[in-house]
N, C-alpha and C. Protein backbone atom coordinates (compact mmCIF):
# COMPACT_ATOMS: atom_id res chain seq x y z
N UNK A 1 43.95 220.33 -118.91
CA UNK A 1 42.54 220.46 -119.12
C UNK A 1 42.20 221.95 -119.04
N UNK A 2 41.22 222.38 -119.73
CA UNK A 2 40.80 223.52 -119.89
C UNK A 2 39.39 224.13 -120.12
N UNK A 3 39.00 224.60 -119.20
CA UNK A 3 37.66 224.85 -119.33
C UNK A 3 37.37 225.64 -120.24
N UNK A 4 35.99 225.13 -121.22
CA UNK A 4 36.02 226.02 -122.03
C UNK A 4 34.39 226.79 -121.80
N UNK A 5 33.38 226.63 -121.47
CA UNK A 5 32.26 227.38 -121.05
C UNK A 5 31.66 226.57 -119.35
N UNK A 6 31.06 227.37 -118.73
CA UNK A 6 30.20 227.09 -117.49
C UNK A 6 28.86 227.46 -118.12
N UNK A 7 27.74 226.44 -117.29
CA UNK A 7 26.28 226.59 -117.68
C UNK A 7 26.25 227.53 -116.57
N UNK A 8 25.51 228.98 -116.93
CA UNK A 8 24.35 228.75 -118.42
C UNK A 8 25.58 229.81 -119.46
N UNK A 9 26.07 229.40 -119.43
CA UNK A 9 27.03 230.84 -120.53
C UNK A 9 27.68 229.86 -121.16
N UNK A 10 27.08 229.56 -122.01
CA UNK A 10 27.69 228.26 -123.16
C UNK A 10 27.94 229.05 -124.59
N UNK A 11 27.98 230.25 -124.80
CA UNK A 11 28.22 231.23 -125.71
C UNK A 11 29.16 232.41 -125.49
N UNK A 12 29.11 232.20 -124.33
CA UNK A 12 30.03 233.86 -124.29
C UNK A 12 31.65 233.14 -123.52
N UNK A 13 32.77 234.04 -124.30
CA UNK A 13 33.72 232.93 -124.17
C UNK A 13 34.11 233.43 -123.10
N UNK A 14 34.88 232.16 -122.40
CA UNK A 14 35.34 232.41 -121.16
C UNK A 14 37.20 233.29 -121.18
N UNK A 15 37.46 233.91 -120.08
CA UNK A 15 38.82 235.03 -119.85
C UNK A 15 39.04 234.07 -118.48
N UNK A 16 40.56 233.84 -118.80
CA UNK A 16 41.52 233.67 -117.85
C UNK A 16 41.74 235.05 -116.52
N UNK A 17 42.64 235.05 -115.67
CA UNK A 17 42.69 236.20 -114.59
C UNK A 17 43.72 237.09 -115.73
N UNK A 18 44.71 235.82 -115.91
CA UNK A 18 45.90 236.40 -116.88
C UNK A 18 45.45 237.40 -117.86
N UNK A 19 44.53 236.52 -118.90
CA UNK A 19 44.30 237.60 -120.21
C UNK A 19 43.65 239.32 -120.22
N UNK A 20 42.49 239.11 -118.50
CA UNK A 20 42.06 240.51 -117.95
C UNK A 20 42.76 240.96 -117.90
N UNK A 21 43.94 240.49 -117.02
CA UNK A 21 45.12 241.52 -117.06
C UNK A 21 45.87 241.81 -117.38
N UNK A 22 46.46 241.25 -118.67
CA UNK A 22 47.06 241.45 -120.10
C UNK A 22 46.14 242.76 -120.52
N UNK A 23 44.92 242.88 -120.65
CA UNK A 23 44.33 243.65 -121.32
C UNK A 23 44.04 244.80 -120.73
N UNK A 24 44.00 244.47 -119.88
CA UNK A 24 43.52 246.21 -118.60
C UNK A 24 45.40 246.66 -118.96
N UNK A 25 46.56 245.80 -119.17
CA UNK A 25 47.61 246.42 -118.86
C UNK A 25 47.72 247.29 -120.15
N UNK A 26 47.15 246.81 -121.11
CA UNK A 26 46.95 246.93 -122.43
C UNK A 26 46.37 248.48 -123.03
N UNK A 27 44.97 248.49 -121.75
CA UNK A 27 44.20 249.48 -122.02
C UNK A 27 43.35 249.35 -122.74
N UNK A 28 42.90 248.02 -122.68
CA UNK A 28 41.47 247.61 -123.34
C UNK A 28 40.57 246.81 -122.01
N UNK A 29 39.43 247.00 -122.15
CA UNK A 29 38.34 246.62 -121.16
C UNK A 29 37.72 245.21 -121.72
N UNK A 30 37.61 244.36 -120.66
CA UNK A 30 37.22 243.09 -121.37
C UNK A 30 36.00 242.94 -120.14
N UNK A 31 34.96 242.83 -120.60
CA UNK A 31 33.39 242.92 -120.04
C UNK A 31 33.55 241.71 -119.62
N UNK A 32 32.92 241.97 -117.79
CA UNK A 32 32.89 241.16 -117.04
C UNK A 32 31.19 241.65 -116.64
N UNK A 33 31.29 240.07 -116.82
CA UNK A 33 28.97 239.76 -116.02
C UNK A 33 29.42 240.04 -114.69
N UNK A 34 27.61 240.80 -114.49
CA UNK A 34 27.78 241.22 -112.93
C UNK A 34 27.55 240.01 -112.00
N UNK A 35 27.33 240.09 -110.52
CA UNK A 35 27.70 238.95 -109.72
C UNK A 35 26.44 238.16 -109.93
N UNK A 36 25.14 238.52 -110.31
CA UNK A 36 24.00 237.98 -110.23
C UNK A 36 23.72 237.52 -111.06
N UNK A 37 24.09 237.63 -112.29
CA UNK A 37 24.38 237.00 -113.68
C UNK A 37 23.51 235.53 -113.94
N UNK A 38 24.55 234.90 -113.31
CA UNK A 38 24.16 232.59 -113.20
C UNK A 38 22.72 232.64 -112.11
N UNK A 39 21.96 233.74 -111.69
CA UNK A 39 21.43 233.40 -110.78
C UNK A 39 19.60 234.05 -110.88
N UNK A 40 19.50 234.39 -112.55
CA UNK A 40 18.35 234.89 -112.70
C UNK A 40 17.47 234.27 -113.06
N UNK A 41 17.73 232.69 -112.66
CA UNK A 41 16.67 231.47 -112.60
C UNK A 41 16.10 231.77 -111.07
N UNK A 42 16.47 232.41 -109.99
CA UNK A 42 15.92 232.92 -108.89
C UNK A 42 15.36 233.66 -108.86
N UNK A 43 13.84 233.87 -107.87
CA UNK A 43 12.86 235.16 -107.50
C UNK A 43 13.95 235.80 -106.89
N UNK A 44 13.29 237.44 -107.39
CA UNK A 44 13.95 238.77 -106.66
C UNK A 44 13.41 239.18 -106.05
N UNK A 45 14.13 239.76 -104.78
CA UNK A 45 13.53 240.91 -103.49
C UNK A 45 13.94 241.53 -103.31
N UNK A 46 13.56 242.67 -103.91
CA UNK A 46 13.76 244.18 -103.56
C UNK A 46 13.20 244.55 -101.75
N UNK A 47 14.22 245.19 -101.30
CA UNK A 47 13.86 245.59 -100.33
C UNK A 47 14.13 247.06 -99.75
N UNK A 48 13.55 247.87 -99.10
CA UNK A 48 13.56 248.85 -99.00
C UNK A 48 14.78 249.24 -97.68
N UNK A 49 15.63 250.25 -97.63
CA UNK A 49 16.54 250.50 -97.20
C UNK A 49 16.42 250.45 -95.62
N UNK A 50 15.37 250.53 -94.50
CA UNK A 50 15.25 249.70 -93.42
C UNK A 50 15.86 247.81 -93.37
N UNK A 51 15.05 247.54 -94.25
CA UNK A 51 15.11 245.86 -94.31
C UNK A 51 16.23 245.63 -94.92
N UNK A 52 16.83 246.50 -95.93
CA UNK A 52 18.41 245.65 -96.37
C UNK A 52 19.25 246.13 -95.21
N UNK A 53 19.40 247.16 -94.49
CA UNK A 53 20.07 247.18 -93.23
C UNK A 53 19.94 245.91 -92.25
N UNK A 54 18.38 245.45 -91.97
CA UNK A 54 18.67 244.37 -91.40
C UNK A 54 19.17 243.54 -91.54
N UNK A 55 18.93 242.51 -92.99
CA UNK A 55 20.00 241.68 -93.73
C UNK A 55 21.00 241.63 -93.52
N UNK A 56 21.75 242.78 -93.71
CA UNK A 56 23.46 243.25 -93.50
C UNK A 56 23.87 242.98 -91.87
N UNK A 57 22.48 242.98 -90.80
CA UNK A 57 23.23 242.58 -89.85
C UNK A 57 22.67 241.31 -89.40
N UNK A 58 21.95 240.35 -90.60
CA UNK A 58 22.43 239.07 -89.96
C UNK A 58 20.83 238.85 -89.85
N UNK A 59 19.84 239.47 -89.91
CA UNK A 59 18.72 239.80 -89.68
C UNK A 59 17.42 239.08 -90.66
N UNK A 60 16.29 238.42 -90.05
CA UNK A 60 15.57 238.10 -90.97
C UNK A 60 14.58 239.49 -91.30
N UNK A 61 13.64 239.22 -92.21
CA UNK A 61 12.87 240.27 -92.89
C UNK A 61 11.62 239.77 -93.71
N UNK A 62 10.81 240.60 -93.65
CA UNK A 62 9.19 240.27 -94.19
C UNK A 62 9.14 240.96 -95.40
N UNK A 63 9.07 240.40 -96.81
CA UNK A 63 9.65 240.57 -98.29
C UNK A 63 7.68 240.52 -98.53
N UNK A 64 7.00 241.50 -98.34
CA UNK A 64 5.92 241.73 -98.38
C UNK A 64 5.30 241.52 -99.84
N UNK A 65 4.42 240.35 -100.00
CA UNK A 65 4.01 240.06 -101.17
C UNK A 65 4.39 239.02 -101.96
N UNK A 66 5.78 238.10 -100.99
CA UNK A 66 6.65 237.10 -101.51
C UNK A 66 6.49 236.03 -100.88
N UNK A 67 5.35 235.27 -101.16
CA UNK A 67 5.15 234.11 -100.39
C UNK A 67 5.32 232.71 -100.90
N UNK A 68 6.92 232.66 -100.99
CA UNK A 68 7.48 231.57 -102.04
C UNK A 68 8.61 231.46 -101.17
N UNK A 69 8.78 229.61 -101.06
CA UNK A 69 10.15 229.01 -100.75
C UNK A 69 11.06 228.81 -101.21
N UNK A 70 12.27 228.98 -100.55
CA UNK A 70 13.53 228.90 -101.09
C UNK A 70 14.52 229.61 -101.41
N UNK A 71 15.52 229.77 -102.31
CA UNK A 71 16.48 230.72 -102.35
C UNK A 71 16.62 231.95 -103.10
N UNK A 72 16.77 232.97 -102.89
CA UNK A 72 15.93 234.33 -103.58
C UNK A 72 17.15 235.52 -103.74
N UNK A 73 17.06 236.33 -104.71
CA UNK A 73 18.47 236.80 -104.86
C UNK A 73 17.67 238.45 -104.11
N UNK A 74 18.53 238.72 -103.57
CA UNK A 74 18.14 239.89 -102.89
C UNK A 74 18.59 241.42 -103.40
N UNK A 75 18.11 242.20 -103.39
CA UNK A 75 18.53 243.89 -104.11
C UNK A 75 17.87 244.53 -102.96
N UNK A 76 18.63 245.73 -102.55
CA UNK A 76 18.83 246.69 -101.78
C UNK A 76 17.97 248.26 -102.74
N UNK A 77 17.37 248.64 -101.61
CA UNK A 77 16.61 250.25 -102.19
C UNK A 77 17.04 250.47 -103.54
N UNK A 78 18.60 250.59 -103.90
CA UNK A 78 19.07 251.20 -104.54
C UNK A 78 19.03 250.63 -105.62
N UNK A 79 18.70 248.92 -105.93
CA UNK A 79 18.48 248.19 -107.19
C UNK A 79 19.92 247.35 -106.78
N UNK A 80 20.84 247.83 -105.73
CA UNK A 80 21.85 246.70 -106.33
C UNK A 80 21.96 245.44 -105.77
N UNK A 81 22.54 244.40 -105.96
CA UNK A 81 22.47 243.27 -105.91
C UNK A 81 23.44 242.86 -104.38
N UNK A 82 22.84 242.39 -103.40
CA UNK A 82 23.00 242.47 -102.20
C UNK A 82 24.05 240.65 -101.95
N UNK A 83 22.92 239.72 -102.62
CA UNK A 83 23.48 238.56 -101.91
C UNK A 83 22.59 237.99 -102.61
N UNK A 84 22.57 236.68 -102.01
CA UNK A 84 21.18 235.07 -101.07
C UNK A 84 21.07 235.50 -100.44
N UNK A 85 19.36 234.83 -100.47
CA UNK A 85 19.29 234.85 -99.26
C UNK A 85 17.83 233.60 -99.46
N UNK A 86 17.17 233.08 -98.25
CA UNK A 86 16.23 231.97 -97.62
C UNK A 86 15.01 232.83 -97.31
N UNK A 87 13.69 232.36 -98.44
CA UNK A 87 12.75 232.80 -98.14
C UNK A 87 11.38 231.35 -98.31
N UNK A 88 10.61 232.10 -96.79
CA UNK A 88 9.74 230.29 -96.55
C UNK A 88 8.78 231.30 -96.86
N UNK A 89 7.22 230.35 -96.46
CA UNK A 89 6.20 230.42 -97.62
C UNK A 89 5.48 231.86 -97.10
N UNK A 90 5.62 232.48 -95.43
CA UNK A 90 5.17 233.51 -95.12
C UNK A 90 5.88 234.79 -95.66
N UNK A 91 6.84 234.77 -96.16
CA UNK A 91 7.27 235.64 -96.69
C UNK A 91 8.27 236.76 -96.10
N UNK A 92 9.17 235.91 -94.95
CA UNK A 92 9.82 235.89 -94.42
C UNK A 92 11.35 235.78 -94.69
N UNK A 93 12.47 236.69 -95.00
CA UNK A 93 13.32 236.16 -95.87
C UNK A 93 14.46 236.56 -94.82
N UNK A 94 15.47 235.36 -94.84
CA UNK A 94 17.04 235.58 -94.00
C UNK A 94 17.87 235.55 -95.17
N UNK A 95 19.50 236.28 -94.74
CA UNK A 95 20.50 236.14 -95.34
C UNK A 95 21.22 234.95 -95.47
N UNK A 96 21.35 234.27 -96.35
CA UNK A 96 22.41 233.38 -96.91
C UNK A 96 23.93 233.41 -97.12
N UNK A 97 24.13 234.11 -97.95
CA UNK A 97 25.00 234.35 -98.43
C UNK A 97 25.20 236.08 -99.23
N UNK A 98 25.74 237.02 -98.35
CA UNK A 98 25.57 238.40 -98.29
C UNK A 98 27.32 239.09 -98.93
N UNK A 99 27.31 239.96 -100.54
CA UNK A 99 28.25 240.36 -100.83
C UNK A 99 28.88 241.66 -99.93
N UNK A 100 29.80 241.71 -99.49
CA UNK A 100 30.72 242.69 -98.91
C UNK A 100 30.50 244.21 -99.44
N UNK A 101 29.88 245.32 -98.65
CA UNK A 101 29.13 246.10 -99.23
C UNK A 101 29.20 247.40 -98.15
C-alpha cells in the first residue's frame, strides 16, 4: 500500500525520506512545506518576545485581543512558528504542543 496524498494537500505530490535523499545526494532541492503548513485552518498568536519565553517554559500567557477557544498555532516576536498551543475565551493561551527551538 502506498500513500498517495494527505488532506489538505491533495495536489502537491507526496516524497518518500528515500527520494529527498536521492536528491539532496544528487544536488537537487526538493521543497519541503513548513511545519505549520496542515494547520492554517487555526487562529494565530503572535506573541511578543516576553510571552514566547514564557511558553517555552511551560507557561500560560494573555494573547491580548484573542478571545477565542481552542487550539491556536502560536508565532514568536520574530514571525516564526513556535508550536500549539490552548486558548479559552479570556484570552489566555498555554502550550500544547511546543517545536524544539
Amino acid at each position: 500500500m502506498r500513500r498517495l496524498y494527505v488532506e489538505p494537500f491533495t495536489t502537491i505530490p507526496m516524497e518518500t525520506l528515500e527520494s529527498i535523499a536521492a536528491a539532496r545526494a544528487a544536488g537537487r532541492q526538493i521543497p519541503i512545506l513548513p511545519p505549520d503548513a496542515p494547520l492554517e485552518h487555526l487562529p494565530a498568536v503572535r506573541l511578543d518576545a516576553g510571552s514566547a519565553q514564557k511558553l517555552r517554559l511551560g507557561q500560560a500567557v494573555a494573547a491580548v485581543g484573542r478571545e477565542y477557544r481552542g487550539r491556536v498555532r502560536l508565532y514568536g516576536a520574530d514571525g516564526i512558528f513556535m508550536g500549539l498551543g490552548e486558548s479559552d475565551e479570556y484570552g489566555s493561551v498555554r502550550p500544547k504542543r511546543l517545536l524544539a527551538l
